[in-house]
N, C-alpha and C. Protein backbone atom coordinates (compact mmCIF):
# COMPACT_ATOMS: atom_id res chain seq x y z
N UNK A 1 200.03 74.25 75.72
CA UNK A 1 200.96 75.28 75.29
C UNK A 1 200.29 76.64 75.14
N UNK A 2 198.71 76.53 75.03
CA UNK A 2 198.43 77.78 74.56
C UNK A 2 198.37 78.63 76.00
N UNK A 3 198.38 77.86 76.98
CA UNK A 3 197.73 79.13 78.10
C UNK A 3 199.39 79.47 78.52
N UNK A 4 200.26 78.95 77.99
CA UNK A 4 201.64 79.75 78.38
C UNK A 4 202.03 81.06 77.69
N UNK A 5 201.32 81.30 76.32
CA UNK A 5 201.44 82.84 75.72
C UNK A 5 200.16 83.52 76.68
N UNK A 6 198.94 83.08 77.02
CA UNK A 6 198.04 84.08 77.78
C UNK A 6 199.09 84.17 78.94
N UNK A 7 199.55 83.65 79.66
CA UNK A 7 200.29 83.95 81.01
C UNK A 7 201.95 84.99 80.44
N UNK A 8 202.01 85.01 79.22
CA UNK A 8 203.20 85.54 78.92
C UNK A 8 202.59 86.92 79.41
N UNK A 9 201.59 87.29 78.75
CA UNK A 9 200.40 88.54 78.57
C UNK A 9 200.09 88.74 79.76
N UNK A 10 200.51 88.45 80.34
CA UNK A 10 199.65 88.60 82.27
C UNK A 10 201.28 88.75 82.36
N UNK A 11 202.38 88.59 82.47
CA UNK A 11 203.04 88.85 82.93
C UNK A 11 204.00 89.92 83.05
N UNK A 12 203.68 90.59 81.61
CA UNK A 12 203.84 91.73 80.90
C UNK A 12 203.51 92.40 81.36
N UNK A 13 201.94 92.88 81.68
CA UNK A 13 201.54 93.44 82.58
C UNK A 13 201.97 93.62 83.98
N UNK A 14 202.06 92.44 84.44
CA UNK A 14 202.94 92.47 86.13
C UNK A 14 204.35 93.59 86.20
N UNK A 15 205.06 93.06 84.98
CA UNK A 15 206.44 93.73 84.96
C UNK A 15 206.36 95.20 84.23
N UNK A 16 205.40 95.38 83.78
CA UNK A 16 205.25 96.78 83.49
C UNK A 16 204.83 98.00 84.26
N UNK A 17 203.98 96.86 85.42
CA UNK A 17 203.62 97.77 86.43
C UNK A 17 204.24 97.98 87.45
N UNK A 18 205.01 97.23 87.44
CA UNK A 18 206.28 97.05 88.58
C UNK A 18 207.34 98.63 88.09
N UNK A 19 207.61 98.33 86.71
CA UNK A 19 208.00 99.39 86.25
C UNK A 19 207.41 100.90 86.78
N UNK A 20 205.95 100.65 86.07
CA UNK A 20 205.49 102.30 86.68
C UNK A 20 205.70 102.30 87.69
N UNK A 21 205.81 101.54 88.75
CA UNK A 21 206.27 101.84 90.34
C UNK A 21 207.33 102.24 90.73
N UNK A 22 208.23 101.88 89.54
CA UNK A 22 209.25 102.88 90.17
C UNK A 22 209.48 103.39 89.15
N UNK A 23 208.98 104.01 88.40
CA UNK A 23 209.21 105.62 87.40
C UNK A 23 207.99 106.68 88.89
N UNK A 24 206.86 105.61 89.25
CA UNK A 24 206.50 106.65 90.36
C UNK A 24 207.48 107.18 91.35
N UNK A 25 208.33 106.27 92.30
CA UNK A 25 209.24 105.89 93.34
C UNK A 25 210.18 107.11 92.99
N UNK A 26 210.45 107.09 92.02
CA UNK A 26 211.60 107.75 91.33
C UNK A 26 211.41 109.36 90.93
N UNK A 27 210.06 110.04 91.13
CA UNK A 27 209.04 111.13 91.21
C UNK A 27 209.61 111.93 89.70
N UNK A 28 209.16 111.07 89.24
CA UNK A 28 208.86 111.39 87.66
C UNK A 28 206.96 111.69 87.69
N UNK A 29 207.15 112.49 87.06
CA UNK A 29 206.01 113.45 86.64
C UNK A 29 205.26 111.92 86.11
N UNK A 30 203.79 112.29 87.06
CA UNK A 30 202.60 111.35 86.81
C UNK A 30 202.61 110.86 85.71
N UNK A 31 201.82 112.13 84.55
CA UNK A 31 201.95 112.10 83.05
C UNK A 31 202.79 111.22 82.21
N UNK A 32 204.18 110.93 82.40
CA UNK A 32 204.82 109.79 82.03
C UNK A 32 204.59 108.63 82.49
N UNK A 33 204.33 108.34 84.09
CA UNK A 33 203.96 106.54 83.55
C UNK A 33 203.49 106.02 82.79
N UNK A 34 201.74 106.27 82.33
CA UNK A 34 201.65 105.75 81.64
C UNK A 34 202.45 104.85 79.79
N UNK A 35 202.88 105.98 79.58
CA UNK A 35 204.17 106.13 78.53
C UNK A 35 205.21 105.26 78.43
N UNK A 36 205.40 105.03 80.12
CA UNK A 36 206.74 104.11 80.55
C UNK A 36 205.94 102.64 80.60
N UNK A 37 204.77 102.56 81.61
CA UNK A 37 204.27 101.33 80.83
C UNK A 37 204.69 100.94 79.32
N UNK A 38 203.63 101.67 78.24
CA UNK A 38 203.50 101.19 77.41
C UNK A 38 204.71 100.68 76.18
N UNK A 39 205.57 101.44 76.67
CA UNK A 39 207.06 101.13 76.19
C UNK A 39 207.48 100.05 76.46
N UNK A 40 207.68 99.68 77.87
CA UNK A 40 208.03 98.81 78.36
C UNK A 40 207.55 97.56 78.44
N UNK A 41 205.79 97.51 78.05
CA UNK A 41 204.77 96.78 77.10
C UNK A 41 205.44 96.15 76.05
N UNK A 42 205.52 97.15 75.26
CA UNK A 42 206.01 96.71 73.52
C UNK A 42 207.39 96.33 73.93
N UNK A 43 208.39 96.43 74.44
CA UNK A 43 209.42 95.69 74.44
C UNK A 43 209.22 94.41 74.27
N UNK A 44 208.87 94.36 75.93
CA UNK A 44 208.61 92.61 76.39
C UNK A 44 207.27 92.05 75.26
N UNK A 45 206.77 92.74 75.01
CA UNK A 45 205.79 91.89 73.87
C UNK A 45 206.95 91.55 72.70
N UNK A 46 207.77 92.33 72.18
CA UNK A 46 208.78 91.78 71.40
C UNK A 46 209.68 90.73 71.23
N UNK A 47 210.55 90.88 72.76
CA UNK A 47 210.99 90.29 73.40
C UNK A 47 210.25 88.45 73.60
N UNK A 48 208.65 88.32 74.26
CA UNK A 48 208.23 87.51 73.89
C UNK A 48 207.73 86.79 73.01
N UNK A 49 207.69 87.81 71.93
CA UNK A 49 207.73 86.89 70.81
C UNK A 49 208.68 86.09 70.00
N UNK A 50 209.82 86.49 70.55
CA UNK A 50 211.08 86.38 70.59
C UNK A 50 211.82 84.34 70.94
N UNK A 51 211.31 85.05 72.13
CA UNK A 51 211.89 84.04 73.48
C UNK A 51 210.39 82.81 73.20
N UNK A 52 209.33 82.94 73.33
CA UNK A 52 207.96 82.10 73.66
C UNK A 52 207.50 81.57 72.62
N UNK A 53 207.62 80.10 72.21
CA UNK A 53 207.20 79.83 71.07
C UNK A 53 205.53 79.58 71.28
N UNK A 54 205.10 79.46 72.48
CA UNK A 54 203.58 80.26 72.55
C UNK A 54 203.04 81.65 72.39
N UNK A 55 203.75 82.31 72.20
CA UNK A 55 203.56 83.40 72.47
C UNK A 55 202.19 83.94 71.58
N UNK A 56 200.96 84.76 72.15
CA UNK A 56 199.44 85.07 70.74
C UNK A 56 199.89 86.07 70.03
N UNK A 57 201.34 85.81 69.56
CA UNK A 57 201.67 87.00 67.98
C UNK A 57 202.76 86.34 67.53
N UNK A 58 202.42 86.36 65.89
CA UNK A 58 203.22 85.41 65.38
C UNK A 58 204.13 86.70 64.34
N UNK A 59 204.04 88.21 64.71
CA UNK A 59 204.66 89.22 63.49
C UNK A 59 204.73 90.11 64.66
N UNK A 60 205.46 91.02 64.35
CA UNK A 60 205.98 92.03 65.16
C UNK A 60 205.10 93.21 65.16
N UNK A 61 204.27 93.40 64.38
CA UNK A 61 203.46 94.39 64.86
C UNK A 61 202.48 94.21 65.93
N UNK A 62 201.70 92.35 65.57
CA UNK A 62 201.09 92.35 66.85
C UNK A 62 201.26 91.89 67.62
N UNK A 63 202.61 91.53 68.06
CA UNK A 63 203.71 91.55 69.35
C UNK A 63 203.81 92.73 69.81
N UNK A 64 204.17 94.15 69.35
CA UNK A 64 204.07 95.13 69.56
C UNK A 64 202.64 95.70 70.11
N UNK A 65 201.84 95.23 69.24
CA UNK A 65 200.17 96.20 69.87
C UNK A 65 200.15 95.14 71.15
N UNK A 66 200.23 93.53 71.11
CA UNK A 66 200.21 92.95 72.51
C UNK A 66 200.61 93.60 73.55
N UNK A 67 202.09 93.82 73.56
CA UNK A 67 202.28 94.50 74.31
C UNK A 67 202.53 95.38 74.80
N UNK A 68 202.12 96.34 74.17
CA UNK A 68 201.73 97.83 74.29
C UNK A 68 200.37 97.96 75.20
N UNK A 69 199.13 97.05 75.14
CA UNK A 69 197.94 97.12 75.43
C UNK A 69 198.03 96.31 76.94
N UNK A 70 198.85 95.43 76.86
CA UNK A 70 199.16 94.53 78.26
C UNK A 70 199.84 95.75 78.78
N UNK A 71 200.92 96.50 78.64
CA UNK A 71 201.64 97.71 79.85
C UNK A 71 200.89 98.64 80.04
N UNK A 72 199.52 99.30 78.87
CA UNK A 72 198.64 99.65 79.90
C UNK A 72 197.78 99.38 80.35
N UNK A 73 197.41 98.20 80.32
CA UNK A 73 196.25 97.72 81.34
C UNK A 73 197.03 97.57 82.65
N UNK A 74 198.29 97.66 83.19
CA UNK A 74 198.71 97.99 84.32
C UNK A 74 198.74 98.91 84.75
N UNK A 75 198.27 100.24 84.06
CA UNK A 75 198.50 101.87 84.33
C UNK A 75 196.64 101.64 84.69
N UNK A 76 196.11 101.03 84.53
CA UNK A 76 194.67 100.83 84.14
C UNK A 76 194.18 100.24 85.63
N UNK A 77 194.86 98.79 85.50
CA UNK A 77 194.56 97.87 86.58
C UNK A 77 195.03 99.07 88.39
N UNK A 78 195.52 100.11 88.01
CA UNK A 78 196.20 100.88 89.19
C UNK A 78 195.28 101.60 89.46
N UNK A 79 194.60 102.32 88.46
CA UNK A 79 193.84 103.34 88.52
C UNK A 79 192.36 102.57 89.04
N UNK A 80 192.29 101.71 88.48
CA UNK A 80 190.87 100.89 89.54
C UNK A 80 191.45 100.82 90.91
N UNK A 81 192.40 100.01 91.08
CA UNK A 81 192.43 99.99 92.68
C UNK A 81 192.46 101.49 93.36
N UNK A 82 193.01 102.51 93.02
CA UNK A 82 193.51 103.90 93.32
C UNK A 82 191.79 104.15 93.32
N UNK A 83 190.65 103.70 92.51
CA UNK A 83 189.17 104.13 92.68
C UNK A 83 188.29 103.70 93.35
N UNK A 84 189.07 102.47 93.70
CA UNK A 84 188.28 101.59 94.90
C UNK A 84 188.36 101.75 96.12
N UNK A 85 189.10 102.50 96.29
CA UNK A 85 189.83 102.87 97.62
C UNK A 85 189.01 103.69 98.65
């Protein structure tokens, strides 16, 4: 059960970055993705704490910092590939 809240956390990330892709798509000023990640982070970290009785936060604040820190490590995980390039 426990590696189904780490994969919640990986997935957060996926869908957050999917997000910044289209707040990019959508030609919203750079400066905000990140922002839109991290929003969209703390939702679904809410949200999964919600829904996931695995989920690694058992209170809403650190459901919130979860996933706040998972939507930007997708603004993060972009900017490496964007450096590898």
């Amino acid at each position: 059960m426990e590696r189904m809240g780490v994969t919640g956390v990986a997935a957060i990330s996926v869908i957050a970055y999917l997000l910044g892709e289209v707040a990019k798509a959508s030609r919203l000023d750079n400066k905000w993705i990140p922002i839109v990640c991290g929003v969209a982070g703390g939702l679904l970290g809410l949200l999964g704490m919600a829904v996931m009785p695995a989920f690694p936060a058992e209170d809403v604040i650190t459901a919130l910092a979860v996933g706040i820190v998972s939507g930007l490590a997708a603004t993060g995980a972009d900017q490496i590939i964007k450096q590898m390039k």
